[in-house]
N, C-alpha and C. Protein backbone atom coordinates (compact mmCIF):
# COMPACT_ATOMS: atom_id res chain seq x y z
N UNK A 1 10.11 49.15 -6.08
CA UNK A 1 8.86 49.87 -6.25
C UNK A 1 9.17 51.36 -6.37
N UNK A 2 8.57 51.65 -7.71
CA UNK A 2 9.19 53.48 -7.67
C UNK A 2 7.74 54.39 -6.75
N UNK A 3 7.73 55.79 -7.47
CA UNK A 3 7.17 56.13 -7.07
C UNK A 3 6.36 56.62 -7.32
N UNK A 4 5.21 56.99 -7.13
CA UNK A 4 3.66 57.03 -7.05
C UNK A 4 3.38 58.73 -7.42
N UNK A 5 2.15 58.26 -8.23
CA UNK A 5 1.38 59.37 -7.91
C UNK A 5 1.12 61.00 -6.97
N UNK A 6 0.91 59.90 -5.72
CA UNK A 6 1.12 60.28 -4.38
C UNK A 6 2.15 61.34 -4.56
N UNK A 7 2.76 60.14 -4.25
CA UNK A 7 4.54 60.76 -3.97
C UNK A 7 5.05 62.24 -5.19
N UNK A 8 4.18 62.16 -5.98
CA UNK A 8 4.52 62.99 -7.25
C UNK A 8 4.29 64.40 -6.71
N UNK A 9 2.76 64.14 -6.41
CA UNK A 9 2.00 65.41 -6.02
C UNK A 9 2.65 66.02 -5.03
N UNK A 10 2.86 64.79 -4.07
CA UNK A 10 3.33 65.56 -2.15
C UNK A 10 4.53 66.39 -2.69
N UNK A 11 5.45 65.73 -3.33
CA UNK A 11 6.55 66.38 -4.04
C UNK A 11 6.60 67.60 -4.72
N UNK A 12 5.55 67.46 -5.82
CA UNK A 12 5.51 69.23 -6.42
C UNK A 12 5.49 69.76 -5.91
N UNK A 13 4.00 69.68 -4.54
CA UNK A 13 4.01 71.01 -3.78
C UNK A 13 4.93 71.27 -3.12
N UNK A 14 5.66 70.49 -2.35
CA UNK A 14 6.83 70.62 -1.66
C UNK A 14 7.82 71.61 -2.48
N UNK A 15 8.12 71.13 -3.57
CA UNK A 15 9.12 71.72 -4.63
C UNK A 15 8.50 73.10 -4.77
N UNK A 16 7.37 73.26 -5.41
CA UNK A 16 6.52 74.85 -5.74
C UNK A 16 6.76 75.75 -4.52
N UNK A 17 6.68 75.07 -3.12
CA UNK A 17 6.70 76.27 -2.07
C UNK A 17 8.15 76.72 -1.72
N UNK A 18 9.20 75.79 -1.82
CA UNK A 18 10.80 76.27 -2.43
C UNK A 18 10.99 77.08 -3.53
N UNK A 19 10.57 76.70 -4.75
CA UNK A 19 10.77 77.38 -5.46
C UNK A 19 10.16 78.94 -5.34
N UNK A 20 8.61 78.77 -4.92
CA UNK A 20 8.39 80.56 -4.64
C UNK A 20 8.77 81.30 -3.21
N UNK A 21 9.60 80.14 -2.45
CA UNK A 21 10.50 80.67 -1.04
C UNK A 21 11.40 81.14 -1.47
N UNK A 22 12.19 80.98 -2.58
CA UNK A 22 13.52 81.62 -3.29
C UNK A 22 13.03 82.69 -4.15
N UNK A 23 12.09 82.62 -4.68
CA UNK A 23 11.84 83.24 -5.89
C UNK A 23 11.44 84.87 -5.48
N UNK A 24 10.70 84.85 -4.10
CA UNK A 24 10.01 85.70 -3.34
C UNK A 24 11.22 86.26 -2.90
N UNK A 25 11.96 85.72 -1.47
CA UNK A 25 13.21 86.14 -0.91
C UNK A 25 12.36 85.68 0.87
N UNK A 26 12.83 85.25 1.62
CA UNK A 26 12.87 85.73 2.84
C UNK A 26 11.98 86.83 3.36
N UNK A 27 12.69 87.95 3.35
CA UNK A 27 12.29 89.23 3.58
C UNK A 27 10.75 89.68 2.79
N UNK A 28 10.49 89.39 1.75
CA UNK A 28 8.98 89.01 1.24
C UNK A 28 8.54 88.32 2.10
N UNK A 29 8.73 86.77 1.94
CA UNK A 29 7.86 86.05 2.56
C UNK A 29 7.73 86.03 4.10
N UNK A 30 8.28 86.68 4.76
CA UNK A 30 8.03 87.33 6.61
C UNK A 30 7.10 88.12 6.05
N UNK A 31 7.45 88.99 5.55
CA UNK A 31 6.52 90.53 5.32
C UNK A 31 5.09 89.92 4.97
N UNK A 32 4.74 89.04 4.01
CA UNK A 32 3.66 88.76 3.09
C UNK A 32 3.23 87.57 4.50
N UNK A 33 3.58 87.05 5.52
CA UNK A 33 2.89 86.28 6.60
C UNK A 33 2.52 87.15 7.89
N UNK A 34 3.55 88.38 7.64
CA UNK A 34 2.79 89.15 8.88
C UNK A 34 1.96 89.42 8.30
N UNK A 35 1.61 90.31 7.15
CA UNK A 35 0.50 91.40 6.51
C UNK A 35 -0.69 90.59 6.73
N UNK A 36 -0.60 89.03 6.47
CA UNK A 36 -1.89 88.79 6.56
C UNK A 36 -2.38 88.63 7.53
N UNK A 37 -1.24 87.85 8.56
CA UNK A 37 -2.31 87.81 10.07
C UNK A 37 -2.33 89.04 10.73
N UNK A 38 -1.51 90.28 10.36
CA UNK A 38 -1.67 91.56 10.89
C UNK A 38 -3.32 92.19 10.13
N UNK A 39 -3.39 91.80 9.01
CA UNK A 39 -4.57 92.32 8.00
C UNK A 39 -5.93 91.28 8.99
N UNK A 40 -5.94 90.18 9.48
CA UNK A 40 -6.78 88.92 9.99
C UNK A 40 -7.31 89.69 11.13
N UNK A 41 -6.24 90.13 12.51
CA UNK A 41 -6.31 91.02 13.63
C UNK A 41 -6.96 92.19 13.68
N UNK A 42 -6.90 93.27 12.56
CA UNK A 42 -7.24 94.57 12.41
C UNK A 42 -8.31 94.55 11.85
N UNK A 43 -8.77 93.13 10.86
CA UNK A 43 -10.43 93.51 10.33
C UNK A 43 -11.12 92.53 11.53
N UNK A 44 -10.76 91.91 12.34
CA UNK A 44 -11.80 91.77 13.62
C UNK A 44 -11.54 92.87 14.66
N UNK A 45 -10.92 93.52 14.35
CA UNK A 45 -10.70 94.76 15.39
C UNK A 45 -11.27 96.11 14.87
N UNK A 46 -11.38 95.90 13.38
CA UNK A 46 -11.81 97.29 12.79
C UNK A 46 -13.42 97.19 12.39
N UNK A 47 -13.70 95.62 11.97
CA UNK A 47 -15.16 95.94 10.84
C UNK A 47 -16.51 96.45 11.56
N UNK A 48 -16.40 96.12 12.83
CA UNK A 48 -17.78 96.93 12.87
C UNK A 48 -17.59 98.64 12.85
N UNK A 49 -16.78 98.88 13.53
CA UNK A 49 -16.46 100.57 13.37
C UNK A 49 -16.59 100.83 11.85
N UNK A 50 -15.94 99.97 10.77
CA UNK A 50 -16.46 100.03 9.43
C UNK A 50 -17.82 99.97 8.88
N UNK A 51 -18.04 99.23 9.84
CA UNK A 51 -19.55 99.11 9.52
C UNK A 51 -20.62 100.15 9.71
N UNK A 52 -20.17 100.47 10.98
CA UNK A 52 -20.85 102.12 11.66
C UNK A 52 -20.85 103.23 10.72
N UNK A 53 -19.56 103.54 10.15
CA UNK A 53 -18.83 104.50 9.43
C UNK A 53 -19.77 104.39 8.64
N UNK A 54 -19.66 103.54 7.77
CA UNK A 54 -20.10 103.38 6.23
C UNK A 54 -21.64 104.06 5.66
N UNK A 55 -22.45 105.00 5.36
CA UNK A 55 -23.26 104.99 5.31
C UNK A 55 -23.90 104.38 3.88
N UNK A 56 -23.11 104.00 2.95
CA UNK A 56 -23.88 103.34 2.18
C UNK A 56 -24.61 101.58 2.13
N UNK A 57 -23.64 100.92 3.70
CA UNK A 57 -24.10 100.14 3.89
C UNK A 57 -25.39 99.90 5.19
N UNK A 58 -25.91 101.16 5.54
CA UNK A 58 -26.45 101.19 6.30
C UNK A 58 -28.00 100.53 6.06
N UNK A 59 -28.47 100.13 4.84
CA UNK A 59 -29.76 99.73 4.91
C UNK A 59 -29.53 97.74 4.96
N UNK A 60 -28.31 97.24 4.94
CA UNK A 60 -28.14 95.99 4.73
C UNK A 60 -28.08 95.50 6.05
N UNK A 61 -28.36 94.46 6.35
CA UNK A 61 -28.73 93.50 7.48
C UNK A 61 -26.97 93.85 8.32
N UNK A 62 -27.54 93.73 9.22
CA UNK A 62 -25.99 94.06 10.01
C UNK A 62 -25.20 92.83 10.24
N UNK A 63 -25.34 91.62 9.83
CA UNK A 63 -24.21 90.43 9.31
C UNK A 63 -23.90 91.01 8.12
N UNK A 64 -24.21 91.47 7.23
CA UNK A 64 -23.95 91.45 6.06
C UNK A 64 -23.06 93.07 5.27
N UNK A 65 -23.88 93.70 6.74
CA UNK A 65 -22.66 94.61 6.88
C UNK A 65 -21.06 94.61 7.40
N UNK A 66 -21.33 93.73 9.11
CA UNK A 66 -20.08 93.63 9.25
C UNK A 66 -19.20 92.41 7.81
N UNK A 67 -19.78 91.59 7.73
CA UNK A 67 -19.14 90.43 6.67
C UNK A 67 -18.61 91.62 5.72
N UNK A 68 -19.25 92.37 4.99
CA UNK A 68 -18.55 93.60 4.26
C UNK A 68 -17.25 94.26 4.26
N UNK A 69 -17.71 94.86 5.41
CA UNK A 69 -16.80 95.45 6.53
C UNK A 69 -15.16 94.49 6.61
N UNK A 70 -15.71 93.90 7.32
CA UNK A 70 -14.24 92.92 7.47
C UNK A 70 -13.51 92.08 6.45
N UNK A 71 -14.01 92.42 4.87
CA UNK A 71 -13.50 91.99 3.57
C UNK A 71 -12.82 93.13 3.67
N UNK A 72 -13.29 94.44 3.50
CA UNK A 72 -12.72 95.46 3.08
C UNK A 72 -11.39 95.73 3.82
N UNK A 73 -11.52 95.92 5.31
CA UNK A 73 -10.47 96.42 6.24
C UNK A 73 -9.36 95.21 5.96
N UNK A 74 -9.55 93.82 5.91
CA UNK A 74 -8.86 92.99 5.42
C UNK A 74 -7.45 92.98 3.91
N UNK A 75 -8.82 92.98 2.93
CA UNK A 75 -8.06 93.58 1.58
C UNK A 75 -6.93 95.01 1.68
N UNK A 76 -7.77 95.89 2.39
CA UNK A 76 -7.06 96.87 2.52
C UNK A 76 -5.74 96.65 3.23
N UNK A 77 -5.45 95.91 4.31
CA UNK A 77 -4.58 95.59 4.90
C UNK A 77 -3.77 94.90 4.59
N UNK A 78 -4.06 94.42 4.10
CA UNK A 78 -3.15 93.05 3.12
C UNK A 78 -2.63 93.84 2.11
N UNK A 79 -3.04 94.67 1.12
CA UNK A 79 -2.64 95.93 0.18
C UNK A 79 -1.36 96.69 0.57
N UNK A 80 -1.70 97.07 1.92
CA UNK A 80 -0.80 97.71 2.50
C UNK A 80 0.68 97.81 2.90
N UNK A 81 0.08 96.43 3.46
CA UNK A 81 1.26 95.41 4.12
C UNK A 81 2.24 94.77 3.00
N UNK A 82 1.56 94.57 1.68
CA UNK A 82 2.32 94.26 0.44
C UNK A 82 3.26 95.55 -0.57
N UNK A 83 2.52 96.84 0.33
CA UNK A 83 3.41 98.12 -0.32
C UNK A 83 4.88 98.11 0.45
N UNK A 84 4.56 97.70 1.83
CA UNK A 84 5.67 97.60 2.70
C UNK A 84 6.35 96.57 2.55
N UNK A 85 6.12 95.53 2.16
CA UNK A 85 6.80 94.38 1.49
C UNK A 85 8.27 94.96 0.30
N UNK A 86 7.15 95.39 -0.50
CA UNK A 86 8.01 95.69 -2.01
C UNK A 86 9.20 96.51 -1.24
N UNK A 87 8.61 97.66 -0.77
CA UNK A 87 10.09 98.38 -0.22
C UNK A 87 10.86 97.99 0.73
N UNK A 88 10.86 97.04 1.08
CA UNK A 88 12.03 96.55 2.05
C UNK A 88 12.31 95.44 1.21
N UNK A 89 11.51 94.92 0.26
CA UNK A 89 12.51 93.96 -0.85
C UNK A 89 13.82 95.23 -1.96
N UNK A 90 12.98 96.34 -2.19
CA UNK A 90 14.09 96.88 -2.87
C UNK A 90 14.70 97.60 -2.08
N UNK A 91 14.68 97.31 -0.95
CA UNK A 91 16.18 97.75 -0.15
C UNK A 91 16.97 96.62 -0.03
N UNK A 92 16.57 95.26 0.37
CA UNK A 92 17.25 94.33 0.31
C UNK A 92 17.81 94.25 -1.31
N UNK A 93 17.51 94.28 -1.91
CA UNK A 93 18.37 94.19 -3.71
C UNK A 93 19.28 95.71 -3.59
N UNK A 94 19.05 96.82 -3.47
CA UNK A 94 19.82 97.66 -3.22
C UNK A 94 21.01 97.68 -2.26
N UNK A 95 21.56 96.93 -1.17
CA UNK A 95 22.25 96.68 0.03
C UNK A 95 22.77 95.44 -0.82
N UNK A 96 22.54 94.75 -1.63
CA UNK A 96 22.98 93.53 -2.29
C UNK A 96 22.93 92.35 -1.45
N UNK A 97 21.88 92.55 -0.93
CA UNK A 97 21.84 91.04 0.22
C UNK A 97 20.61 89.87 -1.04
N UNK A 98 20.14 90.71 -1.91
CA UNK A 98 19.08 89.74 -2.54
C UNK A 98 19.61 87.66 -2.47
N UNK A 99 21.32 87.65 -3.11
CA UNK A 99 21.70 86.41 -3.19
C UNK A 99 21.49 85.72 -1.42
N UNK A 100 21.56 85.78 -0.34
CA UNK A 100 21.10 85.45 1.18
C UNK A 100 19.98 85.13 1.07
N UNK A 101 19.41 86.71 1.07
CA UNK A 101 17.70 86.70 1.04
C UNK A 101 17.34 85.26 0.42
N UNK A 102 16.96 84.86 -1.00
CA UNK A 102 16.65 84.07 -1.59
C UNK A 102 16.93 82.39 -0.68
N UNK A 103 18.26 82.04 -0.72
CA UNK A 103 18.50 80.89 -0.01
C UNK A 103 17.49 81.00 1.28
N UNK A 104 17.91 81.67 1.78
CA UNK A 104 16.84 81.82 3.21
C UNK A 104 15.36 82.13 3.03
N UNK A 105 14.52 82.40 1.87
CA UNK A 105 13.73 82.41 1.60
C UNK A 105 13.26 80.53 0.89
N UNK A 106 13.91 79.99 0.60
CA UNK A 106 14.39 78.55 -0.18
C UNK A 106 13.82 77.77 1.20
N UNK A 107 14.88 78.15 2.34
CA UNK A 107 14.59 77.80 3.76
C UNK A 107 13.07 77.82 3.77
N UNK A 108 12.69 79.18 3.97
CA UNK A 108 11.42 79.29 4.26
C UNK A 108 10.46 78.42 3.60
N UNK A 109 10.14 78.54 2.46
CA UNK A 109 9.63 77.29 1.57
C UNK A 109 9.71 76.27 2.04
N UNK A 110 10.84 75.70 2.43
CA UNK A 110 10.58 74.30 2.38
C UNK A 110 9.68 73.94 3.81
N UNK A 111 10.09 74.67 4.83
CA UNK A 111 9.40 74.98 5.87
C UNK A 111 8.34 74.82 6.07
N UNK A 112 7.52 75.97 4.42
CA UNK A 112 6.05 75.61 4.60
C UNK A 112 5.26 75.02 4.25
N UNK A 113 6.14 74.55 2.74
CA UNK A 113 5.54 73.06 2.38
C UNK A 113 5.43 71.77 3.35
N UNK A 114 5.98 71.61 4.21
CA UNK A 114 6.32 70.42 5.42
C UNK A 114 5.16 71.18 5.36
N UNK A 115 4.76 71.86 5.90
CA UNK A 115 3.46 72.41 6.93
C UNK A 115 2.28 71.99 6.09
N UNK A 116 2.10 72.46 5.10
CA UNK A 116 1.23 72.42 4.31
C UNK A 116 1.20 70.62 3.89
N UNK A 117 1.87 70.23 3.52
CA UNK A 117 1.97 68.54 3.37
C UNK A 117 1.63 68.26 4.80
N UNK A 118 1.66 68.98 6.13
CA UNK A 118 1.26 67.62 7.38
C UNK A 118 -0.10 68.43 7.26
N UNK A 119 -0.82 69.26 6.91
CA UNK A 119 -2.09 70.01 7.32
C UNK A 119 -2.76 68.95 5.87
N UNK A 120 -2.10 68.88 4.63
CA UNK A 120 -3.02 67.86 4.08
C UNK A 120 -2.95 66.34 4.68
N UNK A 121 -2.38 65.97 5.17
CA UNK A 121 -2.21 64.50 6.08
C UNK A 121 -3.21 64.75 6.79
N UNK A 122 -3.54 65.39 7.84
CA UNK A 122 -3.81 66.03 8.82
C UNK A 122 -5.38 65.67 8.28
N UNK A 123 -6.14 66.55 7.24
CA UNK A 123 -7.24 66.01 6.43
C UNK A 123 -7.29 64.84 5.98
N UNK A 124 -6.56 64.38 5.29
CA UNK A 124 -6.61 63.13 4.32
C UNK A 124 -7.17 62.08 5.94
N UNK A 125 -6.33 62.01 7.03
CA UNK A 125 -6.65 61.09 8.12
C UNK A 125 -8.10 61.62 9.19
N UNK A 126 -8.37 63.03 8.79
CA UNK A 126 -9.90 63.02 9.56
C UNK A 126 -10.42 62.64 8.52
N UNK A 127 -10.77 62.93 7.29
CA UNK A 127 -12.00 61.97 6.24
C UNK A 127 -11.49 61.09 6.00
N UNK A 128 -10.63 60.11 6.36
CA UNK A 128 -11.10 58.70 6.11
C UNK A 128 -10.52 57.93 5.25
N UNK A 129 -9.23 59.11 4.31
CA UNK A 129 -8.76 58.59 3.31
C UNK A 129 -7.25 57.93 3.41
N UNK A 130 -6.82 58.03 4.53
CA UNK A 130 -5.06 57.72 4.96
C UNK A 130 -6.13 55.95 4.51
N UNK A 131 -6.93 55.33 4.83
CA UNK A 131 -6.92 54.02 4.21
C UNK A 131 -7.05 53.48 2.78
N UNK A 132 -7.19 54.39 2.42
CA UNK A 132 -7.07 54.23 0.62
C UNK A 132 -5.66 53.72 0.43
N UNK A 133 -5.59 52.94 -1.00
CA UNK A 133 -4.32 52.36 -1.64
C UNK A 133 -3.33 53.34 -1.84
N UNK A 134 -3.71 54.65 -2.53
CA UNK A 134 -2.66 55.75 -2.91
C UNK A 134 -2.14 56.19 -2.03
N UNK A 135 -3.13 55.99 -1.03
CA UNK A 135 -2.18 56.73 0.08
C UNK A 135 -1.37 55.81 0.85
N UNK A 136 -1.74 54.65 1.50
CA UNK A 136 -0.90 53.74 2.13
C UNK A 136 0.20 53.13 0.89
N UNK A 137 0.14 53.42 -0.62
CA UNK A 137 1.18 52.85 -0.96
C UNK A 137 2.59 54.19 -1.19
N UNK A 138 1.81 55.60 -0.79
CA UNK A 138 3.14 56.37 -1.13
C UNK A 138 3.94 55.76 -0.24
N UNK A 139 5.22 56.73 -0.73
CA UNK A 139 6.88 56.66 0.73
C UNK A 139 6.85 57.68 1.31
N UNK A 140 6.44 59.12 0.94
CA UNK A 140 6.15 60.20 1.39
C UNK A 140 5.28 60.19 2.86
N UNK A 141 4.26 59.53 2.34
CA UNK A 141 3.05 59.54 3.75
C UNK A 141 3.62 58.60 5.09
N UNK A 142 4.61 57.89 4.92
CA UNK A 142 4.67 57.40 6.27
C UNK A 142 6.03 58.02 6.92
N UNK A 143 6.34 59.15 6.34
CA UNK A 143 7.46 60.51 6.66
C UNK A 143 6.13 61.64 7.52
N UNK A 144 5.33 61.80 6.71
CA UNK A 144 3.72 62.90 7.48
C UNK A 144 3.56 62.15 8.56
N UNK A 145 3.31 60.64 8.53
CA UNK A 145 2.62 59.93 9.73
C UNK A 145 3.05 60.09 10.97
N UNK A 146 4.94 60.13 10.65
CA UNK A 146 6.19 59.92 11.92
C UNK A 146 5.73 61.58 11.97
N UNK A 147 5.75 62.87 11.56
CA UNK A 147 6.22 63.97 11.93
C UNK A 147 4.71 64.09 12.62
N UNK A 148 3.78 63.78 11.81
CA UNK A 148 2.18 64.11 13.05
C UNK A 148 2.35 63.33 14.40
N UNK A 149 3.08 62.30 14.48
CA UNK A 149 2.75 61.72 15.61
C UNK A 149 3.59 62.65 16.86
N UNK A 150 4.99 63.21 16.06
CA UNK A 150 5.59 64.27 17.02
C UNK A 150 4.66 65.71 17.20
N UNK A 151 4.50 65.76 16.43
CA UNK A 151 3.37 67.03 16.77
C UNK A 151 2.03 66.84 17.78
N UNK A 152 1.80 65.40 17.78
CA UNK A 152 -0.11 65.45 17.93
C UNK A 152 0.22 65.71 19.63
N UNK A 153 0.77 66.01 20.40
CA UNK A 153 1.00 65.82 21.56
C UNK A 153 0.82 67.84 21.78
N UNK A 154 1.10 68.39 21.00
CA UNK A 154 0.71 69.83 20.98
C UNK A 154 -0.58 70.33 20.31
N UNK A 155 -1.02 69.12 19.71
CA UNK A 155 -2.59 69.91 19.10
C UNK A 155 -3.81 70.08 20.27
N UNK A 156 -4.13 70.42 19.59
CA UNK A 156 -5.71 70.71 20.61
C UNK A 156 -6.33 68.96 20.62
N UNK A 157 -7.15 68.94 21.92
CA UNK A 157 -7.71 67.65 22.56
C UNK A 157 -8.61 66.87 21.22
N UNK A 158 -9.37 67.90 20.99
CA UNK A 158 -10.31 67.50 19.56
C UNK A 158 -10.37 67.12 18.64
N UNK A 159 -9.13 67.27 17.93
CA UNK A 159 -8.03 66.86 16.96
C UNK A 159 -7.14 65.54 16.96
N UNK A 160 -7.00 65.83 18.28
CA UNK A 160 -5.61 64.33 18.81
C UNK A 160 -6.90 63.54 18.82
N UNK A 161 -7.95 63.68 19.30
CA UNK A 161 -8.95 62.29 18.85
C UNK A 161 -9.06 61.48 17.98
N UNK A 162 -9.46 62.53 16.82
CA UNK A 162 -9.05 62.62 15.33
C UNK A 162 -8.14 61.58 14.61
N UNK A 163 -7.38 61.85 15.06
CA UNK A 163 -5.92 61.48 14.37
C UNK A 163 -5.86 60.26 14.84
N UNK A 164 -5.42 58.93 13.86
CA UNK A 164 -5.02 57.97 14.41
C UNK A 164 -3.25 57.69 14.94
């Protein structure tokens, strides 16, 4: 029995998040995972003060200010955090570490594809669909099944319900 559909898809993505783990470098892809949860932290820490500030948003409903607010300080942060990215990637190509970087960025990828392949498992088995044919006939999914069952012992109570 070859392989499936399934197995095709779980695979690309797997492959796509290697390939832009190398392609990026390491040193990108740290930089581009802090920026965002550093950018996540600072617009719940910043948007209402944004919101205060702002006087052109002052006649809009104040959800709709902070919701504003915390796009902006967000984007902005993430902007930022990607200027600081670039320059410590062209120091890494300048120091000639880029050939490391990359493999270890390859690392990283594959890393987060696993992640990203058990977070779609993870769905596929709260709605209902781990009983469908495509899915019980990949080879891939009963590799997600064994690695969730090592994990489900660290998720939250609400979840491990969830999960068969």
């Amino acid at each position: 029995m070859g392989l499936g559909l399934t197995d095709g898809i779980l695979g690309a993505i797997l492959l796509l998040s290697v390939v832009v783990g190398a392609w990026r470098g390491l040193v990108y892809e740290l930089m581009s995972l802090a920026g965002w949860l550093t950018a996540f932290v600072l617009a719940q820490w910043l948007a209402q003060d944004v919101a205060d500030w702002l006087p052109v948003w002052r006649d809009a409903a104040a959800q709709v200010r902070y919701a504003l607010s915390f796009v902006l300080v967000f984007v902005a942060s993430v902007f930022a955090a990607s200027m600081v990215s670039w320059v410590l990637r062209k120091v890494v190509d300048t120091v000639g570490l880029r050939p490391a970087d990359r493999s270890l960025g390859a690392l990283f990828g594959l890393i987060r594809g696993v992640v990203v392949l058990m977070v779609l498992a993870t769905v596929v088995q709260l709605v209902g669909l781990h009983k469908e044919i495509w899915w019980r006939q990949s080879h891939v999914t009963p590799v997600l099944d064994v690695l969730l069952s090592g994990i489900k012992p660290v998720l939250p109570q609400r979840l491990q319900e969830y999960l068969r």
